[in-house]
N, C-alpha and C. Protein backbone atom coordinates (compact mmCIF):
# COMPACT_ATOMS: atom_id res chain seq x y z
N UNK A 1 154.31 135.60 100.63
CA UNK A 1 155.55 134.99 100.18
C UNK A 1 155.89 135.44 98.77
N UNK A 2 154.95 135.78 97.89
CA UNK A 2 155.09 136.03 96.55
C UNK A 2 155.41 137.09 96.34
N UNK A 3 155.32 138.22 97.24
CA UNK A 3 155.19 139.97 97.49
C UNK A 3 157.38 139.82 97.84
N UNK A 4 157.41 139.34 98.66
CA UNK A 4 158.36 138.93 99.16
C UNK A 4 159.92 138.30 98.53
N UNK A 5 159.10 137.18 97.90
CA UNK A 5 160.35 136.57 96.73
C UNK A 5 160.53 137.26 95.50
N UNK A 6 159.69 138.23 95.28
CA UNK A 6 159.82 139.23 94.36
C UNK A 6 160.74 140.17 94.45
N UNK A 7 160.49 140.89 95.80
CA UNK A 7 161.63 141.86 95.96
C UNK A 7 162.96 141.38 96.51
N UNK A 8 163.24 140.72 97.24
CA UNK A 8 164.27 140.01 98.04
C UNK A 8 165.01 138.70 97.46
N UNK A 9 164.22 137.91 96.97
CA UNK A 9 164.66 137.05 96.07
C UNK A 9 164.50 135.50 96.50
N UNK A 10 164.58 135.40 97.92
CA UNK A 10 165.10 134.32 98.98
C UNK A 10 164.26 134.25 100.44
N UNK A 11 163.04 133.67 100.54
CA UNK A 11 161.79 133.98 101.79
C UNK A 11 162.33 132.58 101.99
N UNK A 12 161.96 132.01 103.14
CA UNK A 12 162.32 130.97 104.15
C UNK A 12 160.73 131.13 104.52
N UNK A 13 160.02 130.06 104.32
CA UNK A 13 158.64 129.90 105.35
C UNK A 13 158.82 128.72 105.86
N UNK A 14 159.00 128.81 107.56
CA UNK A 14 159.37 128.22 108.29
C UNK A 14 158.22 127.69 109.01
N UNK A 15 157.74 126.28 108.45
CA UNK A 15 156.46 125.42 109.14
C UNK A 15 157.24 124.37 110.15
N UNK A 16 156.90 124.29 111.32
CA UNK A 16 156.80 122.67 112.07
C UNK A 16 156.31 121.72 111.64
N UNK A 17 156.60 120.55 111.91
CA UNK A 17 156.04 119.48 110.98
C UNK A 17 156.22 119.32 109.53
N UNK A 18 155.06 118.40 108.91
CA UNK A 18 155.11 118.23 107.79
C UNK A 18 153.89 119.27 107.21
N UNK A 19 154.96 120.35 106.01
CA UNK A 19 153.68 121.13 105.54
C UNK A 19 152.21 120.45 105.03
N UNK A 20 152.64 119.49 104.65
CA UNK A 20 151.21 118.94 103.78
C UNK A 20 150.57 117.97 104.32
N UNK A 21 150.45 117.80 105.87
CA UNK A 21 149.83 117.06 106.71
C UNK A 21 149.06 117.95 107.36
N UNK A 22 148.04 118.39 107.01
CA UNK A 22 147.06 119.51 107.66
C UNK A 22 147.72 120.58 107.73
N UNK A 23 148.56 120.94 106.91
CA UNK A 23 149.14 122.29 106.78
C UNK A 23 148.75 122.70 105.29
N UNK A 24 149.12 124.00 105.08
CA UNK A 24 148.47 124.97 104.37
C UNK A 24 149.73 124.25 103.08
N UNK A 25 150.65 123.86 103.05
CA UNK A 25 151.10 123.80 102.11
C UNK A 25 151.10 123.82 100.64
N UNK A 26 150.18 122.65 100.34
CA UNK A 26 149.87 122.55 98.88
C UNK A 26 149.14 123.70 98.83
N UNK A 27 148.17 124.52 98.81
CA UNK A 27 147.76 125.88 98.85
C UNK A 27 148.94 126.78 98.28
N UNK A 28 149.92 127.01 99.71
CA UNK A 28 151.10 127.85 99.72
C UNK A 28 151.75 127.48 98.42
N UNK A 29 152.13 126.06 97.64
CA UNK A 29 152.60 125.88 96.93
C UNK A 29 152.31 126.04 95.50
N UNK A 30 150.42 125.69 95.27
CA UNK A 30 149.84 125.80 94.37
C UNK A 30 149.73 127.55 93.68
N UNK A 31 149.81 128.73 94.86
CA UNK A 31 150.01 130.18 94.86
C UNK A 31 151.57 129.95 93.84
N UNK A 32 152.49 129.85 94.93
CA UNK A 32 153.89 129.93 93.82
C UNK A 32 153.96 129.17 92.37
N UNK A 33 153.79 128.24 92.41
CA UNK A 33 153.52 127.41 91.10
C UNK A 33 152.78 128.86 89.86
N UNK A 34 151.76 129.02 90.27
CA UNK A 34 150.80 129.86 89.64
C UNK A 34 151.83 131.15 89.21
N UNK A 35 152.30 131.92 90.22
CA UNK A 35 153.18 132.87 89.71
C UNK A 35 154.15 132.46 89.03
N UNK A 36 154.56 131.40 89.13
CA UNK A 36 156.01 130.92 88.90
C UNK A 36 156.93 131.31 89.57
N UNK A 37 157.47 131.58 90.46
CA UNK A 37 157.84 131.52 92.17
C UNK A 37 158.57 130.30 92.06
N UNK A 38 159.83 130.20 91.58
CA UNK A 38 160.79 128.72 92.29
C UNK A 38 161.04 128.75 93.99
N UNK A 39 160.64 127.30 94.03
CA UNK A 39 160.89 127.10 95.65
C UNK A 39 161.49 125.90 95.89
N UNK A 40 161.84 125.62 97.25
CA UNK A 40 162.24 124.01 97.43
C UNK A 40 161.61 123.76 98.64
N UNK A 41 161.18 122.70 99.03
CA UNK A 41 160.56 122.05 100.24
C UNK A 41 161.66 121.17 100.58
N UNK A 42 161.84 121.58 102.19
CA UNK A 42 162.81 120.44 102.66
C UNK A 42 161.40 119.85 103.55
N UNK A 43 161.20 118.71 103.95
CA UNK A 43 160.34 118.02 104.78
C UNK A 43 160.86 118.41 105.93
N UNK A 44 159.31 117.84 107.00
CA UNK A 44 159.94 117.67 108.39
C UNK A 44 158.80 116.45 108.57
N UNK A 45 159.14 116.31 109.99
CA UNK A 45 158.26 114.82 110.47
C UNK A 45 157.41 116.00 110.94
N UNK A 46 156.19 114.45 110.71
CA UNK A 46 154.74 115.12 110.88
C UNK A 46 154.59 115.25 112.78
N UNK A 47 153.61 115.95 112.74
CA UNK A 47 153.33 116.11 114.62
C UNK A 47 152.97 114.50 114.75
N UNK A 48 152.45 113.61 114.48
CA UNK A 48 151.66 112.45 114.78
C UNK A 48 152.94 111.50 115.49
N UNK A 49 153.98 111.57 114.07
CA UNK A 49 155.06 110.84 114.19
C UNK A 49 156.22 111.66 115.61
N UNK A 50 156.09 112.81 115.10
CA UNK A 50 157.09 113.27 116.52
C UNK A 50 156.58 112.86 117.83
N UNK A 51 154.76 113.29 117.70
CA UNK A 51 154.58 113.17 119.20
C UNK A 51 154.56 112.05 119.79
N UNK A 52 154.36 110.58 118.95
CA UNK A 52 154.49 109.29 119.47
C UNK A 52 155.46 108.73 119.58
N UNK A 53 156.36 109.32 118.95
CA UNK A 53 157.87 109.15 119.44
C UNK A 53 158.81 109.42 120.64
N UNK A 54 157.95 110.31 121.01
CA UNK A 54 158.75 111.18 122.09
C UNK A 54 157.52 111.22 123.18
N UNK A 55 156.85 110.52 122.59
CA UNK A 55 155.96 109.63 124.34
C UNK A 55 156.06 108.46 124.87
N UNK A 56 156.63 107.53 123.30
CA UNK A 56 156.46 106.21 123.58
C UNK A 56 155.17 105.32 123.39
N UNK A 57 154.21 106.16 122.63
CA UNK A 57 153.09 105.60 122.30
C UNK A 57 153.29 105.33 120.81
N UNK A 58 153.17 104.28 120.45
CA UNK A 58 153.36 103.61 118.96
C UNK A 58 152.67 104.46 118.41
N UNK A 59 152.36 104.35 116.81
CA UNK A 59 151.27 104.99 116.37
C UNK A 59 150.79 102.77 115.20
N UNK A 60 151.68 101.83 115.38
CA UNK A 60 151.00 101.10 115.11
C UNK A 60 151.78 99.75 115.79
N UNK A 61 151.17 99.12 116.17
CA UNK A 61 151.43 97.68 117.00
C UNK A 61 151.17 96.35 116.11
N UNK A 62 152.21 95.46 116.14
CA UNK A 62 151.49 93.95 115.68
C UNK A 62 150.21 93.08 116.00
N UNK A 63 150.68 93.47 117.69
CA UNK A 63 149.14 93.02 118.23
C UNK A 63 148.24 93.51 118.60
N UNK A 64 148.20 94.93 118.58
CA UNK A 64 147.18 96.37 118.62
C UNK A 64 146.26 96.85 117.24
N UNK A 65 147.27 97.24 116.81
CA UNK A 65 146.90 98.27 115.79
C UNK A 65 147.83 98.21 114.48
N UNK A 66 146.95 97.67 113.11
CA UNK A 66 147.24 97.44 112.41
C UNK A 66 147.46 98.43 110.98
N UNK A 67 146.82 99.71 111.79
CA UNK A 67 147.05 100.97 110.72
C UNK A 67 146.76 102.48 111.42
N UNK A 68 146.93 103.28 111.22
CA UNK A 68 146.99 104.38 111.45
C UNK A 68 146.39 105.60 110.16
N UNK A 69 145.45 106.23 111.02
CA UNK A 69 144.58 106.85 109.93
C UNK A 69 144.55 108.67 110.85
N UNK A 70 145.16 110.03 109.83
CA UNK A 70 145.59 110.79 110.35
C UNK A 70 144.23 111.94 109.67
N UNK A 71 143.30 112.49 110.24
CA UNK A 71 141.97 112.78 110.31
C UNK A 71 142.05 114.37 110.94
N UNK A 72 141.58 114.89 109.91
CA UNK A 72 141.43 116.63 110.49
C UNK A 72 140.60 117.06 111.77
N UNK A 73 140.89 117.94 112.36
CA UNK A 73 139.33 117.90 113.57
C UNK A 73 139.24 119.25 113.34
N UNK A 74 139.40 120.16 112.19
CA UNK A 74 139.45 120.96 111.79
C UNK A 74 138.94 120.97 110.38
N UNK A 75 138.19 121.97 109.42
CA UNK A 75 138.21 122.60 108.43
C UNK A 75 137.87 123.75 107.87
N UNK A 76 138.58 124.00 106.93
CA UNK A 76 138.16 125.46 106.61
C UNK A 76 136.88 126.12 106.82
N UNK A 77 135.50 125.77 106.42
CA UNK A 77 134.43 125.70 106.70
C UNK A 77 133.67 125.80 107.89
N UNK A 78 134.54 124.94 108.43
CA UNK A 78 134.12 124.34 110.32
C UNK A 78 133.29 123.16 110.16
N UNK A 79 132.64 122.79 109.01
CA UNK A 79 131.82 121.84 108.96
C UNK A 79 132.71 120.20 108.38
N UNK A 80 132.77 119.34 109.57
CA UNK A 80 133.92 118.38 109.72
C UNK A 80 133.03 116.89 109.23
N UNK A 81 132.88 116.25 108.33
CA UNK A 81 132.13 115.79 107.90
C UNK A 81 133.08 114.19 107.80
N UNK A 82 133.13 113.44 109.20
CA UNK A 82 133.93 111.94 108.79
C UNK A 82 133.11 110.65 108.47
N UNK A 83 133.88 109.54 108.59
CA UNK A 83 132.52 108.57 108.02
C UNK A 83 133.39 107.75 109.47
N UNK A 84 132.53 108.12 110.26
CA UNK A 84 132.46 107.82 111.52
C UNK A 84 132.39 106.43 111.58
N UNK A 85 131.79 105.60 111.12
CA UNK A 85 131.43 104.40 111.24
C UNK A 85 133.01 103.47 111.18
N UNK A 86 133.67 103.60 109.97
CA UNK A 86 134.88 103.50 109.66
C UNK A 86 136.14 103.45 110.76
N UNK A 87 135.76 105.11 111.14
CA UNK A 87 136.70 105.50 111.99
C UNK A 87 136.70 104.78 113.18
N UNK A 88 135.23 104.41 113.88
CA UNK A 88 135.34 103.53 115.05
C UNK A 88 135.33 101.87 114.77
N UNK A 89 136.21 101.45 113.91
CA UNK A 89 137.07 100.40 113.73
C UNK A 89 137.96 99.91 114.89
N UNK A 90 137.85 98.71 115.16
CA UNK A 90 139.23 98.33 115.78
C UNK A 90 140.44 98.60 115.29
N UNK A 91 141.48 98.14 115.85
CA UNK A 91 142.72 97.73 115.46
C UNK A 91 143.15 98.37 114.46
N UNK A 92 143.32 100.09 114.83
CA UNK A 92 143.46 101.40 114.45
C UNK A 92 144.00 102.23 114.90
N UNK A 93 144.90 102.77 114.86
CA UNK A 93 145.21 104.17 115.61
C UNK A 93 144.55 105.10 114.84
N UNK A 94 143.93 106.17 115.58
CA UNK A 94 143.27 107.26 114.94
C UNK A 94 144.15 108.79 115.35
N UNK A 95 144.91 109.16 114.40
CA UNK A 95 145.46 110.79 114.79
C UNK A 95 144.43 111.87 114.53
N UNK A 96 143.70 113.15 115.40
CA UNK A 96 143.32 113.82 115.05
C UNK A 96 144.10 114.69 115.34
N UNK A 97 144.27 115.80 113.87
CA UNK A 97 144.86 116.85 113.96
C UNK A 97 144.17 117.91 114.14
N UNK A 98 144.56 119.08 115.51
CA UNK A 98 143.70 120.24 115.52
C UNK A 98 142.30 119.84 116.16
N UNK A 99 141.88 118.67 116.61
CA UNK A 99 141.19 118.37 117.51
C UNK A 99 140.25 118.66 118.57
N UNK A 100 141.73 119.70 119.34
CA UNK A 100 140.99 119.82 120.46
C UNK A 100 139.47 120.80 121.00
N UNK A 101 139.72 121.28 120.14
CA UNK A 101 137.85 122.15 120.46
C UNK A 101 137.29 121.19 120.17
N UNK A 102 137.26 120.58 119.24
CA UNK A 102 136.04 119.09 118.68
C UNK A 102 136.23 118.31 119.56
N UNK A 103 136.97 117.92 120.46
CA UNK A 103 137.41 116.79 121.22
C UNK A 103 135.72 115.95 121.55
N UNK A 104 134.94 116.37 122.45
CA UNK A 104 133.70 116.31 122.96
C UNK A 104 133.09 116.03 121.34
N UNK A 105 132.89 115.97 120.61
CA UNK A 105 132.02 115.64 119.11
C UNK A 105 132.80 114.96 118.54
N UNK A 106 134.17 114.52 118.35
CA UNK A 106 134.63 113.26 117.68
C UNK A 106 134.66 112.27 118.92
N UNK A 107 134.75 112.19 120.03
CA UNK A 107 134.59 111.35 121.07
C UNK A 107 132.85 110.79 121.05
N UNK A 108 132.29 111.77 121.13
CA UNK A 108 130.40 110.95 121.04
C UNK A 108 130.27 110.44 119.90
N UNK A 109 131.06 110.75 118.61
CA UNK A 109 130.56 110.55 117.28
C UNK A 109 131.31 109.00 117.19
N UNK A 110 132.44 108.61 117.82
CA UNK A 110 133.15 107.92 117.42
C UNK A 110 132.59 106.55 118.29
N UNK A 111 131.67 106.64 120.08
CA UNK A 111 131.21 105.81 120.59
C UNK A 111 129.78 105.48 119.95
N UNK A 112 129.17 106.92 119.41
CA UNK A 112 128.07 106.41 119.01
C UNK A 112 128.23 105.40 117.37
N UNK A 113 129.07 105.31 117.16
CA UNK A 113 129.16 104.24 116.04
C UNK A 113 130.46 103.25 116.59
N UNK A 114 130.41 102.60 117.71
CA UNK A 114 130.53 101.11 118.54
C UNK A 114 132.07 101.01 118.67
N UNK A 115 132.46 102.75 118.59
CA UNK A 115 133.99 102.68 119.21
C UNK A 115 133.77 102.25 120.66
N UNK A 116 134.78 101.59 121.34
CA UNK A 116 134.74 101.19 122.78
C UNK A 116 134.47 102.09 123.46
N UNK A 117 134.50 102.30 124.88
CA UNK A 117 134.88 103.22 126.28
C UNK A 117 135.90 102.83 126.73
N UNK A 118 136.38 101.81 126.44
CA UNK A 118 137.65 101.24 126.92
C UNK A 118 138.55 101.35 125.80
N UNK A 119 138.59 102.40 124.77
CA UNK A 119 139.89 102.64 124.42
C UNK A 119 140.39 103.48 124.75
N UNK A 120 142.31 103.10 124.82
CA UNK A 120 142.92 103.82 125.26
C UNK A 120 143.10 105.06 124.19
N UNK A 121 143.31 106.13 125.09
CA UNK A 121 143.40 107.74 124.30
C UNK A 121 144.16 108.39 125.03
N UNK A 122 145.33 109.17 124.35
CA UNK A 122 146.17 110.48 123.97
C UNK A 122 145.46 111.29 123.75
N UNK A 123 145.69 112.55 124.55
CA UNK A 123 145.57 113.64 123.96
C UNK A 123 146.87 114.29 124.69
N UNK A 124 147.44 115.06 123.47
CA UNK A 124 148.48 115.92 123.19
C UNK A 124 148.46 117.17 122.31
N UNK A 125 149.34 118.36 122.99
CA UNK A 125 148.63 119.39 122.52
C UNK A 125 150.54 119.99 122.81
N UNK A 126 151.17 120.39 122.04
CA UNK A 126 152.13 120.83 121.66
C UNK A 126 153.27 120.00 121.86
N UNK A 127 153.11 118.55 121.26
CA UNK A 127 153.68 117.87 121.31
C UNK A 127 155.38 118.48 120.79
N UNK A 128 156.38 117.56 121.42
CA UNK A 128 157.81 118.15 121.02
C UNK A 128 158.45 119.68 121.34
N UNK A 129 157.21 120.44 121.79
CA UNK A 129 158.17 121.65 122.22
C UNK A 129 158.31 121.49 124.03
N UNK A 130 158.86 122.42 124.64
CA UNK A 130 159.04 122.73 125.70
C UNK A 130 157.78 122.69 126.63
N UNK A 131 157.00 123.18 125.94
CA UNK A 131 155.90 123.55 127.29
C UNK A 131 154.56 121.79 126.81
């Protein structure tokens, strides 16, 4: 982007979602900052919020779920380090972003610290587009 707004003047980096919800953003941003690179961020809604919107699955209830906690299943590293105990809380919605290879290791990690079997679970995987 910096190679770019240099010569041209005017780059468009076009993210889905919200850049700074498990997106590279602040990174991307902290690079321009550094050069001094003027930019503007217009927002978008995050995947969590689109995809429960457009399923009909809350992401928090009065008599369900009293908060919503939005959790990487991804990191740079690969080494995903949550405080599991926490996470298998009641009366929670839990979003994992990027998830799905981990699916099988945040699911054992999350029963073996006294999440139910009987909670209900989403999984969604290109939420809001076509396919």
């Amino acid at each position: 982007m910096i190679e770019y707004a240099r010569k041209v003047k005017k780059v468009v980096r076009l993210k889905g979602g919200d850049p700074f919800i498990f997106g590279r953003g602040a990174e991307e941003l902290d690079s321009l900052i550094k050069e001094g690179v003027r930019f503007e961020v217009i927002p978008g809604i995050t995947a969590a919020s689109g995809c429960a919107a457009s399923t009909a699955i809350p992401l928090t209830h009065r008599d369900h779920s009293h908060s919503v906690r939005f959790i990487t299943g991804t990191c740079k590293n690969e080494n995903v380090e949550h405080p599991w105990q926490s996470l298998a809380m009641p009366e929670q919605t839990l979003v994992f972003y990027m998830g799905h290879s981990g699916l099988p290791k945040i699911c054992e990690n999350l029963k073996k610290n006294g999440l139910s079997d009987k909670t209900p679970v989403a999984v969604i995987s290109k939420g809001t587009t076509v396919e």
